[in-house]
Protein backbone atom coordinates (compact mmCIF):
# COMPACT_ATOMS: atom_id res chain seq x y z
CA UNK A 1 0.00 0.00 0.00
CA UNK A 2 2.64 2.20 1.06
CA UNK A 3 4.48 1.89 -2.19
CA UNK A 4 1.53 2.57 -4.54
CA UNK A 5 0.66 6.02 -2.76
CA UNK A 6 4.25 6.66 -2.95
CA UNK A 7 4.39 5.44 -6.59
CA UNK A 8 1.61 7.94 -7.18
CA UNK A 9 2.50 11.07 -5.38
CA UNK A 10 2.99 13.76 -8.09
CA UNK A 11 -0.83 12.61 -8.89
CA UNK A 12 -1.86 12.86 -5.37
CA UNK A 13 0.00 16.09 -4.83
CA UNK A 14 -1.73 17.56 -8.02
CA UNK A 15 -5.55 16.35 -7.26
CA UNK A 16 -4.65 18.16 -3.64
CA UNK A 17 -3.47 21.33 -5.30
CA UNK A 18 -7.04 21.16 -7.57
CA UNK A 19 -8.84 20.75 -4.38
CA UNK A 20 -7.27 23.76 -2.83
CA UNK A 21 -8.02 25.71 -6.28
CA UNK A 22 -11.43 24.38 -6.45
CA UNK A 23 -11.99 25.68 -2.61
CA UNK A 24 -10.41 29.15 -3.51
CA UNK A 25 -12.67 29.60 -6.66
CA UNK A 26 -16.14 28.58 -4.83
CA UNK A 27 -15.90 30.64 -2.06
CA UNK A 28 -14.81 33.44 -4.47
CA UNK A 29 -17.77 32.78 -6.48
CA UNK A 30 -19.82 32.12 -3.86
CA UNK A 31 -19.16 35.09 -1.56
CA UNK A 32 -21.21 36.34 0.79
CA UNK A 33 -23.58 33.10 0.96
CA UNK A 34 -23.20 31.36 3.96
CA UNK A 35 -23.06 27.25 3.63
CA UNK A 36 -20.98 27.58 0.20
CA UNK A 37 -18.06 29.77 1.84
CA UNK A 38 -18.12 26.49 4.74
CA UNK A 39 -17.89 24.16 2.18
CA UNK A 40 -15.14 26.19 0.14
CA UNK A 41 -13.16 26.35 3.52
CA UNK A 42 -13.71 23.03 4.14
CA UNK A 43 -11.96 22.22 0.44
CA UNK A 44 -9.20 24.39 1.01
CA UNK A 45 -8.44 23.07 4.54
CA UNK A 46 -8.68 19.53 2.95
CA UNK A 47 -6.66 19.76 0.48
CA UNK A 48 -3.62 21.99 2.04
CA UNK A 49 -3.88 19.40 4.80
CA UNK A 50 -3.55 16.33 2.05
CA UNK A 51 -1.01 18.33 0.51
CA UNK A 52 1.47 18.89 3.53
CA UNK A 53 0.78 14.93 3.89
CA UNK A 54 1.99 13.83 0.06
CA UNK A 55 4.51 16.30 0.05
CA UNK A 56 6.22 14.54 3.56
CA UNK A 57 5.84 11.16 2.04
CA UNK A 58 9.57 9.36 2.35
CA UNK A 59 10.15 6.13 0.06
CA UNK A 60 9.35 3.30 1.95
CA UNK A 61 11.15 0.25 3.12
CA UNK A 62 11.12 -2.84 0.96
């Protein structure tokens, strides 16, 4: 398991970067209206989170 996440981290690190974008552009969009700014937080905080976690990632041990 470990290997295939770390096989796959410049894809995991990009889909968290689109998640942060995606976050940044609906709450833009969606200023001022209350349950879409959460949810644009919520995307943002999600994805710098899974972000600071793919961008950690050390090669595992065989």
């Amino acid at each position: 398991m470990n290997n295939l996440i770390y096989n796959n981290k410049t894809l995991l690190i990009a889909i968290s970067v689109l998640i942060i974008a995606s976050g940044a552009i609906l709450t833009y969009l969606q200023y001022n209206i209350e349950p879409w700014e959460t949810v644009g937080g919520f995307l943002c905080g999600l994805g710098l989170g899974l972000l600071l976690i793919f961008i950690s990632l050390k090669k595992p041990l065989d």
